[in-house]
C-alpha atoms as a PDB file:
ATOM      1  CA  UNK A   1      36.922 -45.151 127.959  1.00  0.00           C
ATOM      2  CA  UNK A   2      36.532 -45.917 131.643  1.00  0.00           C
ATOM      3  CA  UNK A   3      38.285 -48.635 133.240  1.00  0.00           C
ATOM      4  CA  UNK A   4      36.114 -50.756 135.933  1.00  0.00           C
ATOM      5  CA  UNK A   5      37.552 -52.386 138.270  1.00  0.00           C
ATOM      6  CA  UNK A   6      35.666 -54.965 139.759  1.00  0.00           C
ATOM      7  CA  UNK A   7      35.673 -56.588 143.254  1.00  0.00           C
ATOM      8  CA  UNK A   8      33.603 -59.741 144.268  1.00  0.00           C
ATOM      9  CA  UNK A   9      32.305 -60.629 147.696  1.00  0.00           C
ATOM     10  CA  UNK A  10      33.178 -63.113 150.874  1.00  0.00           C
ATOM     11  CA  UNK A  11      34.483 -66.868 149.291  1.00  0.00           C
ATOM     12  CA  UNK A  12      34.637 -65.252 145.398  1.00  0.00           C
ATOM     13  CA  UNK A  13      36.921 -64.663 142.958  1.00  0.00           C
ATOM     14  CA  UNK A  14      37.643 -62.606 139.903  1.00  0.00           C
ATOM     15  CA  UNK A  15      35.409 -65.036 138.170  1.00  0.00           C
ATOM     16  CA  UNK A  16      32.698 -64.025 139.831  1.00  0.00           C
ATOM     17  CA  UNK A  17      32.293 -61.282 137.046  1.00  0.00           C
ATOM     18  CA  UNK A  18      32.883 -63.493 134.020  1.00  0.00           C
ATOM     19  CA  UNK A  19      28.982 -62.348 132.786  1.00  0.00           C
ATOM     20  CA  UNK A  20      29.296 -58.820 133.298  1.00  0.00           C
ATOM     21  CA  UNK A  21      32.918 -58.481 131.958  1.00  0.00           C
ATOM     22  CA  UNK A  22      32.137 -58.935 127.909  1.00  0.00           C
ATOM     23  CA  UNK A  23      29.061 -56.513 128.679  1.00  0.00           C
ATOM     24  CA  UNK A  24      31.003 -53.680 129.697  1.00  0.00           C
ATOM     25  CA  UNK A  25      33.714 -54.432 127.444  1.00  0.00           C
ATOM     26  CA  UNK A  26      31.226 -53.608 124.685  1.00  0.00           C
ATOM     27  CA  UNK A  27      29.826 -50.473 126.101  1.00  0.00           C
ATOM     28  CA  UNK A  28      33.204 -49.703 124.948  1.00  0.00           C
ATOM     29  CA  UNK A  29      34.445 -49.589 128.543  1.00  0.00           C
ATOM     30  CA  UNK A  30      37.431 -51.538 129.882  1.00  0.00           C
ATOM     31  CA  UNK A  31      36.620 -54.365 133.029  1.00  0.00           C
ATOM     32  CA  UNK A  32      39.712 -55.707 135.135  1.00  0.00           C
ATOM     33  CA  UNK A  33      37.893 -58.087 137.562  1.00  0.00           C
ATOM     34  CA  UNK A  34      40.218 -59.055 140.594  1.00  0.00           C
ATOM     35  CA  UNK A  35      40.989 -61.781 143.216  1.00  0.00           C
ATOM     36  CA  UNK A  36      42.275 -60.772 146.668  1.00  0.00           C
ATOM     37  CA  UNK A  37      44.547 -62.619 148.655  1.00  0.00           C
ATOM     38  CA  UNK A  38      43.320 -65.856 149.812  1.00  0.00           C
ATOM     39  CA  UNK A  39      40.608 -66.618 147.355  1.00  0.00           C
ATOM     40  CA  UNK A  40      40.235 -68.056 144.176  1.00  0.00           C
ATOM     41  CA  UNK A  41      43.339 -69.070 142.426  1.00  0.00           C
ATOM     42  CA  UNK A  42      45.453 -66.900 145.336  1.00  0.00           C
ATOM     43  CA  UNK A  43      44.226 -69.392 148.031  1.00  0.00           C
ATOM     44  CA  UNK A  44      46.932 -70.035 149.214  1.00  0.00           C
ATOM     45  CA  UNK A  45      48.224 -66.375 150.024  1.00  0.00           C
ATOM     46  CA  UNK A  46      47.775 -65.446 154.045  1.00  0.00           C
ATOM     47  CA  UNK A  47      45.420 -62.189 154.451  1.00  0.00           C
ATOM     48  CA  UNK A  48      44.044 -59.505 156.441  1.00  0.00           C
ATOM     49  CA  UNK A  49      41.699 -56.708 155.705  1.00  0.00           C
ATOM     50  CA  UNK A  50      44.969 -54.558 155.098  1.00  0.00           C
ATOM     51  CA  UNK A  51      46.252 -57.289 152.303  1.00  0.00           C
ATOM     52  CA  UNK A  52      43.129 -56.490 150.941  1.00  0.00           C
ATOM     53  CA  UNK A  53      43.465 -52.428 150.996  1.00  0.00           C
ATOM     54  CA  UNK A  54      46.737 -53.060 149.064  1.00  0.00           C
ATOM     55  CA  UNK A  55      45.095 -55.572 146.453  1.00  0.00           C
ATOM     56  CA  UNK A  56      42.779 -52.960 145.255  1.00  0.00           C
ATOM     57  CA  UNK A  57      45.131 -50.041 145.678  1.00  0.00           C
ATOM     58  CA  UNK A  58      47.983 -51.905 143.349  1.00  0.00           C
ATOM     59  CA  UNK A  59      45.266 -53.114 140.987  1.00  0.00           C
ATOM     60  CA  UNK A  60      44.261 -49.379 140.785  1.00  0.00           C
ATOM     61  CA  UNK A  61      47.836 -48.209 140.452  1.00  0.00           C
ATOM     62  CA  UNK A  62      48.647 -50.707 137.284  1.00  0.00           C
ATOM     63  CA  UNK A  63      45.951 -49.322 135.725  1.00  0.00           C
ATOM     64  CA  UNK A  64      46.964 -45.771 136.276  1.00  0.00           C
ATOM     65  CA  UNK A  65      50.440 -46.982 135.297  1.00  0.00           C
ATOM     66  CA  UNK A  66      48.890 -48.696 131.890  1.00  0.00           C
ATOM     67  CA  UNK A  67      46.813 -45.493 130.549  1.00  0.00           C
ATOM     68  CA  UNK A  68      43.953 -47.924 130.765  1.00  0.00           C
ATOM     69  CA  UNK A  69      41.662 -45.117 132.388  1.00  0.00           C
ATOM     70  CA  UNK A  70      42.880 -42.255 130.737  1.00  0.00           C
ATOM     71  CA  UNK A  71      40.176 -40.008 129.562  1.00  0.00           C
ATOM     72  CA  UNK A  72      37.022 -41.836 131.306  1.00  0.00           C
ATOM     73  CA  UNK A  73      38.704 -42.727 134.853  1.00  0.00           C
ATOM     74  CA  UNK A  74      38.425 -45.182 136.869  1.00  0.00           C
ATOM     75  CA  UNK A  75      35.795 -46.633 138.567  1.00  0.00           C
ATOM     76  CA  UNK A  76      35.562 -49.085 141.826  1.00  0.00           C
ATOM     77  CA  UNK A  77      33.409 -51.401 142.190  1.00  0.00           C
ATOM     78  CA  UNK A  78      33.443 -53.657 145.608  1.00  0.00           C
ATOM     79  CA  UNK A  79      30.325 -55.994 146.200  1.00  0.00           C
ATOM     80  CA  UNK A  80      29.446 -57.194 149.384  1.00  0.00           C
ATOM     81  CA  UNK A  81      32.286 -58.203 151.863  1.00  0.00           C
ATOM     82  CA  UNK A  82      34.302 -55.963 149.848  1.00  0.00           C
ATOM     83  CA  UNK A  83      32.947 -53.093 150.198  1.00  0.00           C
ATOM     84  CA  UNK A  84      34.899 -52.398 153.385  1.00  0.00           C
ATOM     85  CA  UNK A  85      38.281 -52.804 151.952  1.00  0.00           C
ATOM     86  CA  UNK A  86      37.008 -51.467 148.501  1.00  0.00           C
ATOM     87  CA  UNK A  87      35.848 -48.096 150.833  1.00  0.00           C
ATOM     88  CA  UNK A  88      39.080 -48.029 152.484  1.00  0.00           C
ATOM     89  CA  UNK A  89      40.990 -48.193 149.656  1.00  0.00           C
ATOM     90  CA  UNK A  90      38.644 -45.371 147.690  1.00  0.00           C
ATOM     91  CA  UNK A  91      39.712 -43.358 150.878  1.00  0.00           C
ATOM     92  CA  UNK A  92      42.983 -43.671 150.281  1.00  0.00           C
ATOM     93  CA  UNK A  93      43.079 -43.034 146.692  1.00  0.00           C
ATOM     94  CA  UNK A  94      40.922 -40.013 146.552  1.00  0.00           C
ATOM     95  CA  UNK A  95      40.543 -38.240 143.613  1.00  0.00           C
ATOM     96  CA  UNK A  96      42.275 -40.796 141.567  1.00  0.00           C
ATOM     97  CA  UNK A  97      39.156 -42.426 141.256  1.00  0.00           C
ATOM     98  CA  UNK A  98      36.038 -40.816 138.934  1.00  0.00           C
ATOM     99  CA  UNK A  99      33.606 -42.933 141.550  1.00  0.00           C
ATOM    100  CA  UNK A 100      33.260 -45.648 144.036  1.00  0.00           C
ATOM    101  CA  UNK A 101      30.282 -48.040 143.197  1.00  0.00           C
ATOM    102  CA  UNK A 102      29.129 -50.292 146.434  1.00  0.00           C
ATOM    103  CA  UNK A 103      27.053 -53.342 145.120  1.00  0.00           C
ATOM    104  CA  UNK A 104      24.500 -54.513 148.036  1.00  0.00           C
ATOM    105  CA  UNK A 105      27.958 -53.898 150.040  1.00  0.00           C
ATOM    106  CA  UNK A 106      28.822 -53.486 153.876  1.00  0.00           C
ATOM    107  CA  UNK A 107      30.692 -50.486 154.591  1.00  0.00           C
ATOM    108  CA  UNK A 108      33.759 -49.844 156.345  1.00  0.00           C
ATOM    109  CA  UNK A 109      33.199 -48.306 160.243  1.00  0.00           C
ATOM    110  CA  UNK A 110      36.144 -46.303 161.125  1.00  0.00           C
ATOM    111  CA  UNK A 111      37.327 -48.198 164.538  1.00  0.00           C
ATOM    112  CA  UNK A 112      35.375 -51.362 163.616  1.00  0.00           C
ATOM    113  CA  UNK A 113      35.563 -55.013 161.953  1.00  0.00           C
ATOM    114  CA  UNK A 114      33.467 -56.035 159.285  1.00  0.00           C
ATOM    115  CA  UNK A 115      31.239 -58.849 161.623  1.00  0.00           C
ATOM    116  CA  UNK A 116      30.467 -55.583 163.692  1.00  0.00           C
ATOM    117  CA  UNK A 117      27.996 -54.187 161.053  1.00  0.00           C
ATOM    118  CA  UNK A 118      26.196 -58.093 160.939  1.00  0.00           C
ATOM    119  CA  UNK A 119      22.681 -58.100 162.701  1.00  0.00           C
ATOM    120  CA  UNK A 120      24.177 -60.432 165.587  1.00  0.00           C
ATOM    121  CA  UNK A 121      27.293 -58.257 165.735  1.00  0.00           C
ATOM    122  CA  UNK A 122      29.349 -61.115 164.035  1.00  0.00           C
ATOM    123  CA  UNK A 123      28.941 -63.788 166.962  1.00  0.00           C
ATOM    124  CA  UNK A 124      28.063 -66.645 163.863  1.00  0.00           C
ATOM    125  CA  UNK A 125      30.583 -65.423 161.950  1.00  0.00           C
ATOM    126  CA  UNK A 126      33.222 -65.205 164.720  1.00  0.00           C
ATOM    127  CA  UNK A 127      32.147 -69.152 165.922  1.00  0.00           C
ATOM    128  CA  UNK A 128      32.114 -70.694 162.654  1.00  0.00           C
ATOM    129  CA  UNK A 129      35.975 -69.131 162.064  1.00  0.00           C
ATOM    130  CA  UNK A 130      37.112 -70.734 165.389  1.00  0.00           C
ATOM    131  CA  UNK A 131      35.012 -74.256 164.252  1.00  0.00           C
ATOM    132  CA  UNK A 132      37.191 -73.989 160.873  1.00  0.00           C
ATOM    133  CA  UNK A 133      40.616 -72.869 161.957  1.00  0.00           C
ATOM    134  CA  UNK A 134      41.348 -69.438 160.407  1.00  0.00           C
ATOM    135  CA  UNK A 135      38.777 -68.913 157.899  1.00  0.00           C
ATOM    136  CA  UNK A 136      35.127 -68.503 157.375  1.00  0.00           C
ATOM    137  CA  UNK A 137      33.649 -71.033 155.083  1.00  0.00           C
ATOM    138  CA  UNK A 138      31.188 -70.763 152.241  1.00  0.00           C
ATOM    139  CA  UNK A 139      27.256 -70.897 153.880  1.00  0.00           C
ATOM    140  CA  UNK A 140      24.994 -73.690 153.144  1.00  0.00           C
ATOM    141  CA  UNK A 141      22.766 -73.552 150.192  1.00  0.00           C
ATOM    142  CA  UNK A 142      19.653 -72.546 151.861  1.00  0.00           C
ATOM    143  CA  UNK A 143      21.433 -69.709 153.466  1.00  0.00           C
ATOM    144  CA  UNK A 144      21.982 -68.165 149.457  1.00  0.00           C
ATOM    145  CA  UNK A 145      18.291 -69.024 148.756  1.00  0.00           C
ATOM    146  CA  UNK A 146      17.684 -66.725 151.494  1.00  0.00           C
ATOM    147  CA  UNK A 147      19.177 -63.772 149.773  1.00  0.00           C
ATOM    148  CA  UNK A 148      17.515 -64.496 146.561  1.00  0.00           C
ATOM    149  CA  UNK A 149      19.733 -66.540 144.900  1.00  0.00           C
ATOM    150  CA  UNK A 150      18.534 -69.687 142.770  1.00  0.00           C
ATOM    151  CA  UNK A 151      19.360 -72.815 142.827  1.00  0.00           C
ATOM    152  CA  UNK A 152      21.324 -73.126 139.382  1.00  0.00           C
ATOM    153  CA  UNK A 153      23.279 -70.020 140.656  1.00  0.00           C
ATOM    154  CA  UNK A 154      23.965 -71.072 144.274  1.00  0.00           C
ATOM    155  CA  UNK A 155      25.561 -74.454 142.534  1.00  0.00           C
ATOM    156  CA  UNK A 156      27.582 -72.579 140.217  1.00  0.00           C
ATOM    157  CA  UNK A 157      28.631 -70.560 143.601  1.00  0.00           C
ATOM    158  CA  UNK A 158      29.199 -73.257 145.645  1.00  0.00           C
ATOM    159  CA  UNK A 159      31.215 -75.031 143.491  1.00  0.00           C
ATOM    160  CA  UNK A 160      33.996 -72.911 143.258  1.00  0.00           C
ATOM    161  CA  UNK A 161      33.725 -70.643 146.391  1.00  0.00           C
ATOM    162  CA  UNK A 162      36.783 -71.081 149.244  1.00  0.00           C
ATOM    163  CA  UNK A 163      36.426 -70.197 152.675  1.00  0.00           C
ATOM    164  CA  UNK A 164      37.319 -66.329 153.043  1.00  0.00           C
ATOM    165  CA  UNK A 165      40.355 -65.377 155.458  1.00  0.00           C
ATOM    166  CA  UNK A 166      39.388 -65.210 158.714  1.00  0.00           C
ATOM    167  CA  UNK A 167      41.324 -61.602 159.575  1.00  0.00           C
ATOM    168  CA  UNK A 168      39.904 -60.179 157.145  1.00  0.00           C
ATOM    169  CA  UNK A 169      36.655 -60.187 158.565  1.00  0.00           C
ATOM    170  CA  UNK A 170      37.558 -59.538 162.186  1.00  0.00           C
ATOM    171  CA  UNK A 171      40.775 -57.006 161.759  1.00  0.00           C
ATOM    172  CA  UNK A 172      39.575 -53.093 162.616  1.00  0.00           C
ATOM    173  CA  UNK A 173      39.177 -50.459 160.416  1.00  0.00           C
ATOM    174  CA  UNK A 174      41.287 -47.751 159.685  1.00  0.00           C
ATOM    175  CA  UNK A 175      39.595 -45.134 157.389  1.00  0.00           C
ATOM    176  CA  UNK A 176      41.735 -42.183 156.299  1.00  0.00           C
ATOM    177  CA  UNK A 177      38.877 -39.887 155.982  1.00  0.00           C
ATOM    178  CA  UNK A 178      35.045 -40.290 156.233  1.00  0.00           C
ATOM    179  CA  UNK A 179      33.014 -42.410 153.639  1.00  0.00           C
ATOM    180  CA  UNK A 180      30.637 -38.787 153.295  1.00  0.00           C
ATOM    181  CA  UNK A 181      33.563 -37.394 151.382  1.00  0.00           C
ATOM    182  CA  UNK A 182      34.254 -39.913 148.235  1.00  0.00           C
ATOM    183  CA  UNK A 183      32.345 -39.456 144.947  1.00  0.00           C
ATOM    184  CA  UNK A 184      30.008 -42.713 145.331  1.00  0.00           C
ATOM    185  CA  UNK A 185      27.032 -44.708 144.460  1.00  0.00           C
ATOM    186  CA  UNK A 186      25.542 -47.515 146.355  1.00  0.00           C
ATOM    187  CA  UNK A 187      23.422 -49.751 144.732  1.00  0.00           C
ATOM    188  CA  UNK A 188      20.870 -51.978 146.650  1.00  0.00           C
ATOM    189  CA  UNK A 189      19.705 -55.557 145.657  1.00  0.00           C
ATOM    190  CA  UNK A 190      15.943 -55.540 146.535  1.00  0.00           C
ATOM    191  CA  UNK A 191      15.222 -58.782 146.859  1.00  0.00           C
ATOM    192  CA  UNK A 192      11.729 -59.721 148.928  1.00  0.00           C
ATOM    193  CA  UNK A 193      11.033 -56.318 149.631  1.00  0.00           C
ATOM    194  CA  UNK A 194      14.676 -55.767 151.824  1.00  0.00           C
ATOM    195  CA  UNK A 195      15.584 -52.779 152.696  1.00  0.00           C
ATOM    196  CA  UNK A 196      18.816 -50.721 151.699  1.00  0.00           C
ATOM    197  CA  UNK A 197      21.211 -50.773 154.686  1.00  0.00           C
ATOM    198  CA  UNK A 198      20.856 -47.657 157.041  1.00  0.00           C
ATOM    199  CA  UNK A 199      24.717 -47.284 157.020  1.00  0.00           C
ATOM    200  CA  UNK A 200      24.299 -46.622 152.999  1.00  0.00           C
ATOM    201  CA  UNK A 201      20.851 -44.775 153.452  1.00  0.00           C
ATOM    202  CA  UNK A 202      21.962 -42.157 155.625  1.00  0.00           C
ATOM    203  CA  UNK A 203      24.762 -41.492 152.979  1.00  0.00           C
ATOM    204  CA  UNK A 204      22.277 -41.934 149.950  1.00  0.00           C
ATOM    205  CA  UNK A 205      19.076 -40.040 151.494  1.00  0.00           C
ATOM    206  CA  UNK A 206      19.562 -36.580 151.170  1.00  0.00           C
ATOM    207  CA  UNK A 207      23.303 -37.146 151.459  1.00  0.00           C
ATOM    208  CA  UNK A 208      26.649 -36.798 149.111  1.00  0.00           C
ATOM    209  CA  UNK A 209      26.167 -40.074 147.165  1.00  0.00           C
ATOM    210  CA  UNK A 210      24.225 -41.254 144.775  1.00  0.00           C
ATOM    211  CA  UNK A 211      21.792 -44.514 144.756  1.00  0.00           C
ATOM    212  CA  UNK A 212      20.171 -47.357 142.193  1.00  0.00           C
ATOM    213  CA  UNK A 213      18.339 -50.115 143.130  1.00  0.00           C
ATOM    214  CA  UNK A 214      18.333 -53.199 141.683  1.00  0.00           C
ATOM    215  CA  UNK A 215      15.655 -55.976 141.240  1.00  0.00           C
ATOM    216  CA  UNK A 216      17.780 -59.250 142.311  1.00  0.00           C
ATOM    217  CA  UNK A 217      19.364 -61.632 144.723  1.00  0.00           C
ATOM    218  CA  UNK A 218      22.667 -60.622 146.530  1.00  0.00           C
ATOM    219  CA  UNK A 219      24.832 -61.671 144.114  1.00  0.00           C
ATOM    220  CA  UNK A 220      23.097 -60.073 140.728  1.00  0.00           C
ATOM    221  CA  UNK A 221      26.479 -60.572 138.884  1.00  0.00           C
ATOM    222  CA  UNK A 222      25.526 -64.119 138.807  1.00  0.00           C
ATOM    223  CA  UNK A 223      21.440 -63.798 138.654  1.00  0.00           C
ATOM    224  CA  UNK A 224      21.067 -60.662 136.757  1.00  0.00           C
ATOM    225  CA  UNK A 225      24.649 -60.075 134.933  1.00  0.00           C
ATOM    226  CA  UNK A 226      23.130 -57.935 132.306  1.00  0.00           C
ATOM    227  CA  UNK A 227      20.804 -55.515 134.705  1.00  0.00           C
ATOM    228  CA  UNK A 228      24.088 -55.140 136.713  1.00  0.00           C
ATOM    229  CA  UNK A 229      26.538 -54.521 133.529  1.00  0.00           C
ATOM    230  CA  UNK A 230      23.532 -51.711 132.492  1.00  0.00           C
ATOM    231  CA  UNK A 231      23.501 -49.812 135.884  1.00  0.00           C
ATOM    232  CA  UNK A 232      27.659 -50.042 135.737  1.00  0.00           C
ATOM    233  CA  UNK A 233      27.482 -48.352 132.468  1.00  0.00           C
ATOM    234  CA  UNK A 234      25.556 -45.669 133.346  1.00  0.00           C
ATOM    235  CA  UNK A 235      27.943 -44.738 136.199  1.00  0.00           C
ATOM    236  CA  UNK A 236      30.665 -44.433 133.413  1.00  0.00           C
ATOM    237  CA  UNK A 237      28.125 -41.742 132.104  1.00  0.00           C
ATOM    238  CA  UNK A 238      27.362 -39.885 135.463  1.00  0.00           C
END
């Protein structure tokens, strides 16, 4: 049995994985979605990207402590936004982890914040933080149409997304080692034709990870649960 251990984006939750959860669970596998600091039903928790580290490191820890991955490991998944704390964190952990699965994610940048890898080097991000006090709040629907998302979904999203802790997004990066070194897949959303990022190609093309694509929006836990839940269970299998 491998345990997954399941990360959502910028503004989610652990519920964001309600639809892929059961799916796993009867592959036989074992899903703990969480919710980092500030989000969800922990919105009221201060954060920066280094809460964050320690979220997925102590969810990763209790389930070392439970047996819950004995015999198939355990496998990270961070999607998104939480890829960079999800990479940091598979950094620090090592070889306590079978693999490191980055959904359509942005990768950490040793020395860097997380707006610094956004096509307008995080200038939007950084002005709509300072408009809203500390945090960045959820986009507008059109901007989740954008990234393939429909309409049902971006309601569902909408209606229980919270704006995401400011510091998170902004505080720098301190990786432990390089991201060429953990035991990884990244796994693109093509949606419209997008490319995968060239961060994750030049680590997927020719280099030490592995890669999937996927036919679906940014946020295929929501659009394409099942698609997702298949190409998670056949990392358990790598």
């Amino acid at each position: 049995m491998t345990t997954f251990v399941l990360t959502a984006g910028a503004w989610l939750g652990a519920w964001a994985w309600d639809d892929v959860v059961p799916l796993l669970e009867a592959g036989g596998h074992r899903a703990v979605p969480i919710t980092l600091a500030g989000l969800a039903e922990r919105r009221a928790e201060s954060a920066g990207l280094e809460t964050h580290v320690r979220d997925i490191v102590a969810a990763v820890e209790a389930v070392e402590a439970a047996g819950d991955g004995d015999g198939g490991g355990t496998v990270l998944v961070g999607h998104s936004y939480s890829g960079v704390p999800v990479g940091i964190a598979a950094a620090r952990l090592g070889d306590r982890l079978r693999r490191t699965v980055f959904v359509d994610a942005n990768l950490p940048v040793h020395g860097e914040p997380f707006v610094a890898s956004l096509p307008d080097g995080g200038t939007v991000v950084r002005r709509a933080i300072a408009a809203h006090g500390t945090d960045w709040p959820p986009l507008p629907p059109a901007a989740f149409a954008a990234h393939g998302l429909a309409p049902d979904h971006t309601a569902d999203l909408l209606a229980r997304a919270v704006p995401h802790p400011g510091a998170t997004l902004t505080d720098v990066v301190d990786l432990p080692r390089p991201l060429a070194s953990l035991t990884a897949t990244y796994l693109h959303c093509r949606r419209d034709g997008s490319q995968p990022r060239p961060d994750a190609a030049a680590l997927t093309d020719g280099g030490a990870w592995q890669s999937a694509v996927l036919d679906s929006s940014h946020w295929p836990m929501l659009s394409v649960p099942g698609e997702l839940a298949a190409l998670l269970l056949a990392e358990a299998d790598r």
